[in-house]
N, C-alpha and C. Protein backbone atom coordinates (compact mmCIF):
# COMPACT_ATOMS: atom_id res chain seq x y z
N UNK A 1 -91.79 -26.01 -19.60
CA UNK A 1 -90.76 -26.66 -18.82
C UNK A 1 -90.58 -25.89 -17.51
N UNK A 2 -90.87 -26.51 -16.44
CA UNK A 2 -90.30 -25.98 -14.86
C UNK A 2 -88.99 -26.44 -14.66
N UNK A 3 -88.34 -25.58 -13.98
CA UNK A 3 -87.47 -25.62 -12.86
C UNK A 3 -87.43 -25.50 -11.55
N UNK A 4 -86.32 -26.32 -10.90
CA UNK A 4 -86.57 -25.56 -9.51
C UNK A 4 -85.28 -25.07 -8.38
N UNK A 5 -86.16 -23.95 -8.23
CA UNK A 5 -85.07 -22.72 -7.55
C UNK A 5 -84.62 -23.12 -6.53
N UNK A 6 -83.96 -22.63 -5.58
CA UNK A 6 -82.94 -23.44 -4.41
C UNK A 6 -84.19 -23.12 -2.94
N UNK A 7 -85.20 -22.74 -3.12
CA UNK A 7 -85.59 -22.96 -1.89
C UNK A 7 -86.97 -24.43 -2.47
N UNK A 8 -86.66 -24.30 -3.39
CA UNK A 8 -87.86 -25.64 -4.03
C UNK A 8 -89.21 -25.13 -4.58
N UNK A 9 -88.44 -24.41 -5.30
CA UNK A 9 -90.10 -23.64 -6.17
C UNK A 9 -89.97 -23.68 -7.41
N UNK A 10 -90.85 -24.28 -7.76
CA UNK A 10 -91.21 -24.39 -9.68
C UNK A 10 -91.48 -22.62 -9.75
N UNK A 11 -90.04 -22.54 -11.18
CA UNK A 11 -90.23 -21.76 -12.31
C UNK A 11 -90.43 -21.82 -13.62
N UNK A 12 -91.35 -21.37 -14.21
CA UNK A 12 -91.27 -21.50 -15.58
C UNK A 12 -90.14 -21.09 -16.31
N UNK A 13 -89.46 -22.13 -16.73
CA UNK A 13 -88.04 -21.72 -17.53
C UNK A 13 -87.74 -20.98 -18.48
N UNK A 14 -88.99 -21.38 -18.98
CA UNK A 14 -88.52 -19.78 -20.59
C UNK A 14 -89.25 -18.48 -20.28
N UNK A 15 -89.47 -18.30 -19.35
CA UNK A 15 -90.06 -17.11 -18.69
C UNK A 15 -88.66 -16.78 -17.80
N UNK A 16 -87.92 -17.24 -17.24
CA UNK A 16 -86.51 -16.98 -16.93
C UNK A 16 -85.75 -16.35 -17.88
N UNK A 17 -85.39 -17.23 -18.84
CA UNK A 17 -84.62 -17.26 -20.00
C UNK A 17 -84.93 -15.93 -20.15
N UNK A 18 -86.39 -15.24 -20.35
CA UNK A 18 -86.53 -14.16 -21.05
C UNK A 18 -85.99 -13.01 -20.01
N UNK A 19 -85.76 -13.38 -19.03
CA UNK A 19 -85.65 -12.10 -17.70
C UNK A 19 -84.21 -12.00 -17.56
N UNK A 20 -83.37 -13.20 -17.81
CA UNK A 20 -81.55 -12.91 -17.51
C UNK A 20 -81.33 -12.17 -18.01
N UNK A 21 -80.41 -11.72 -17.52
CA UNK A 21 -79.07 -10.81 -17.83
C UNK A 21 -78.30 -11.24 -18.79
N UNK A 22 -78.31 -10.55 -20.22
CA UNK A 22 -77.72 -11.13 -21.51
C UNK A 22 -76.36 -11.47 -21.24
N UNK A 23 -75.42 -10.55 -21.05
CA UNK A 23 -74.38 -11.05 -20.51
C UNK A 23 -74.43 -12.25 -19.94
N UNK A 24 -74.83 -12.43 -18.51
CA UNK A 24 -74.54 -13.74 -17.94
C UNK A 24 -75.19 -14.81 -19.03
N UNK A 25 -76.01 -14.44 -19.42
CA UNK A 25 -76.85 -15.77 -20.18
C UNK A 25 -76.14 -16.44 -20.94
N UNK A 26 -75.43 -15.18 -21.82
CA UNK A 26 -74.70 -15.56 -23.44
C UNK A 26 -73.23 -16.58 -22.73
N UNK A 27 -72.51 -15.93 -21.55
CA UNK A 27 -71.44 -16.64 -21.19
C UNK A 27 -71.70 -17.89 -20.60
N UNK A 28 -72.75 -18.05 -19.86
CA UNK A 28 -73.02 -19.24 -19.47
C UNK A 28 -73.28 -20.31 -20.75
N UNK A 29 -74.13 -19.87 -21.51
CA UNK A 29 -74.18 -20.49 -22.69
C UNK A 29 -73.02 -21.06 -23.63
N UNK A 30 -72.37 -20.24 -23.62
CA UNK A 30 -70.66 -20.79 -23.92
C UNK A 30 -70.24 -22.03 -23.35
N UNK A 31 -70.05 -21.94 -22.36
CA UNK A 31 -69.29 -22.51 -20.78
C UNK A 31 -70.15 -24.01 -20.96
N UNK A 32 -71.71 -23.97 -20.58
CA UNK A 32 -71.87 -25.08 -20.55
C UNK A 32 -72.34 -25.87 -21.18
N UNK A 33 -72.68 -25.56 -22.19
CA UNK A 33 -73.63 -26.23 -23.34
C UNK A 33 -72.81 -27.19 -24.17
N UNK A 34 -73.17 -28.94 -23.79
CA UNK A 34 -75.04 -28.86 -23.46
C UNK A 34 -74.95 -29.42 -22.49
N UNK A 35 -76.09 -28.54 -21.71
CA UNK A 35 -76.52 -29.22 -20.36
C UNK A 35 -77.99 -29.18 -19.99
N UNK A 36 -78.72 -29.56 -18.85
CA UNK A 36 -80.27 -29.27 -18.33
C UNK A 36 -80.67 -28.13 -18.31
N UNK A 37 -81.65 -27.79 -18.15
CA UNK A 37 -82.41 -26.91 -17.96
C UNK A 37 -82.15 -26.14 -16.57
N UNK A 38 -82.24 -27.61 -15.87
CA UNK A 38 -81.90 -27.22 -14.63
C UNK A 38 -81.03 -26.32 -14.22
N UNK A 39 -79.48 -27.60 -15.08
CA UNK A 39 -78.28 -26.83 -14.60
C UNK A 39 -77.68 -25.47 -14.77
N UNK A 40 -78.59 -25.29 -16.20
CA UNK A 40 -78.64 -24.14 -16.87
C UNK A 40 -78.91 -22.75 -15.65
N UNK A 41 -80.12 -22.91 -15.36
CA UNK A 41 -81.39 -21.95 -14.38
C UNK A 41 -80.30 -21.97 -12.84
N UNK A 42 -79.80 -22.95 -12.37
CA UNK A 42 -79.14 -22.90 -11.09
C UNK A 42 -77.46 -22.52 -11.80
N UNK A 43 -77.16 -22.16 -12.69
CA UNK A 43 -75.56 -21.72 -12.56
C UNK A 43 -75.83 -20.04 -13.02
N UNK A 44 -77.10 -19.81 -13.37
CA UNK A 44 -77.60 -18.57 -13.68
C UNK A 44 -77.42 -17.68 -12.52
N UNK A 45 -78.14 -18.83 -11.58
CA UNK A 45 -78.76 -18.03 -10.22
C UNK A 45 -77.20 -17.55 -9.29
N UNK A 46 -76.48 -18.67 -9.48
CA UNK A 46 -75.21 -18.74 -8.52
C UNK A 46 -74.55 -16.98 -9.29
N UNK A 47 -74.25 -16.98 -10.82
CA UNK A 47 -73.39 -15.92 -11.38
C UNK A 47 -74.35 -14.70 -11.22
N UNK A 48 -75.37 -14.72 -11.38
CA UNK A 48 -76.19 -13.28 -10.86
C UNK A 48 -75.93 -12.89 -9.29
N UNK A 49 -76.09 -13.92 -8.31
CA UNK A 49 -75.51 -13.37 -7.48
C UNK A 49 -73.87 -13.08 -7.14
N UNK A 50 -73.14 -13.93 -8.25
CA UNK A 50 -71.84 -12.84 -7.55
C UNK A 50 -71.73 -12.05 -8.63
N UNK A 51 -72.47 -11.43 -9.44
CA UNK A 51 -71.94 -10.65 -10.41
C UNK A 51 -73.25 -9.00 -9.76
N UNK A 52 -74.32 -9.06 -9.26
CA UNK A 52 -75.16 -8.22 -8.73
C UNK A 52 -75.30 -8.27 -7.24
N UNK A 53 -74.49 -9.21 -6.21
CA UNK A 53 -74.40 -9.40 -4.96
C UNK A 53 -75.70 -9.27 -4.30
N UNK A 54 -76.91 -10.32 -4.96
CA UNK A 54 -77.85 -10.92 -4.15
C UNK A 54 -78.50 -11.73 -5.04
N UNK A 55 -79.25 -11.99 -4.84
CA UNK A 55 -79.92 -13.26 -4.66
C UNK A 55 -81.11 -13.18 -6.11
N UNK A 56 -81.32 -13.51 -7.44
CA UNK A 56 -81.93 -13.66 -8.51
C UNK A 56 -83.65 -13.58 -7.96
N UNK A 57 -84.41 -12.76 -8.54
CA UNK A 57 -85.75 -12.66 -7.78
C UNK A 57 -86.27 -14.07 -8.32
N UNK A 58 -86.00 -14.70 -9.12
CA UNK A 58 -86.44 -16.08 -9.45
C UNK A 58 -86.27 -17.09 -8.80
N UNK A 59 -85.26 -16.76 -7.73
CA UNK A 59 -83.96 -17.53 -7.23
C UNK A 59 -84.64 -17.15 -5.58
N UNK A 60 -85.85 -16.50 -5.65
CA UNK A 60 -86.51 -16.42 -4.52
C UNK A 60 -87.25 -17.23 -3.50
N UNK A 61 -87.66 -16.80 -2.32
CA UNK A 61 -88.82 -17.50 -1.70
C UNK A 61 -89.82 -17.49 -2.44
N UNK A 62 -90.20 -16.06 -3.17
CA UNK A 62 -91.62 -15.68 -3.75
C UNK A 62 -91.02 -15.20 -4.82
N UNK A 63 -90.49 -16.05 -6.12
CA UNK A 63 -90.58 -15.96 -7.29
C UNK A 63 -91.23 -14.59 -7.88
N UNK A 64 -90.84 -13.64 -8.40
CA UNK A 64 -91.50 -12.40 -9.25
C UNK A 64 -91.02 -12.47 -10.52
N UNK A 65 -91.92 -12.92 -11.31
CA UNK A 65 -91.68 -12.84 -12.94
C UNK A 65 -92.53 -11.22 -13.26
């Protein structure tokens, strides 16, 4: 399953999944479930950056898994 990051780049999603931040993951998981994949991967990206004040390397121009 792909996703795609805010500049428009396919990520492999469970290759994400495996890289979050347990914390954010587990609370998001709370909060929104059930939802997409998508919505899942982009509310990830938004709380990593205000919880680490930048920008998710997934959540990149150049994606680094």
């Amino acid at each position: 399953m792909k996703v795609i990051n805010k500049y428009g780049v396919k990520v492999d999603y469970n290759a994400a999944v495996n890289l979050m931040d347990d914390d954010i993951r587990e609370t998001l998981a709370a909060e929104l479930a059930p939802c997409t994949d998508q919505e899942f991967f982009t509310a990830y990206c938004e709380a990593h950056a205000e919880k680490y004040g930048e920008e998710w390397t997934l959540d990149s121009v150049h994606p680094c898994y």
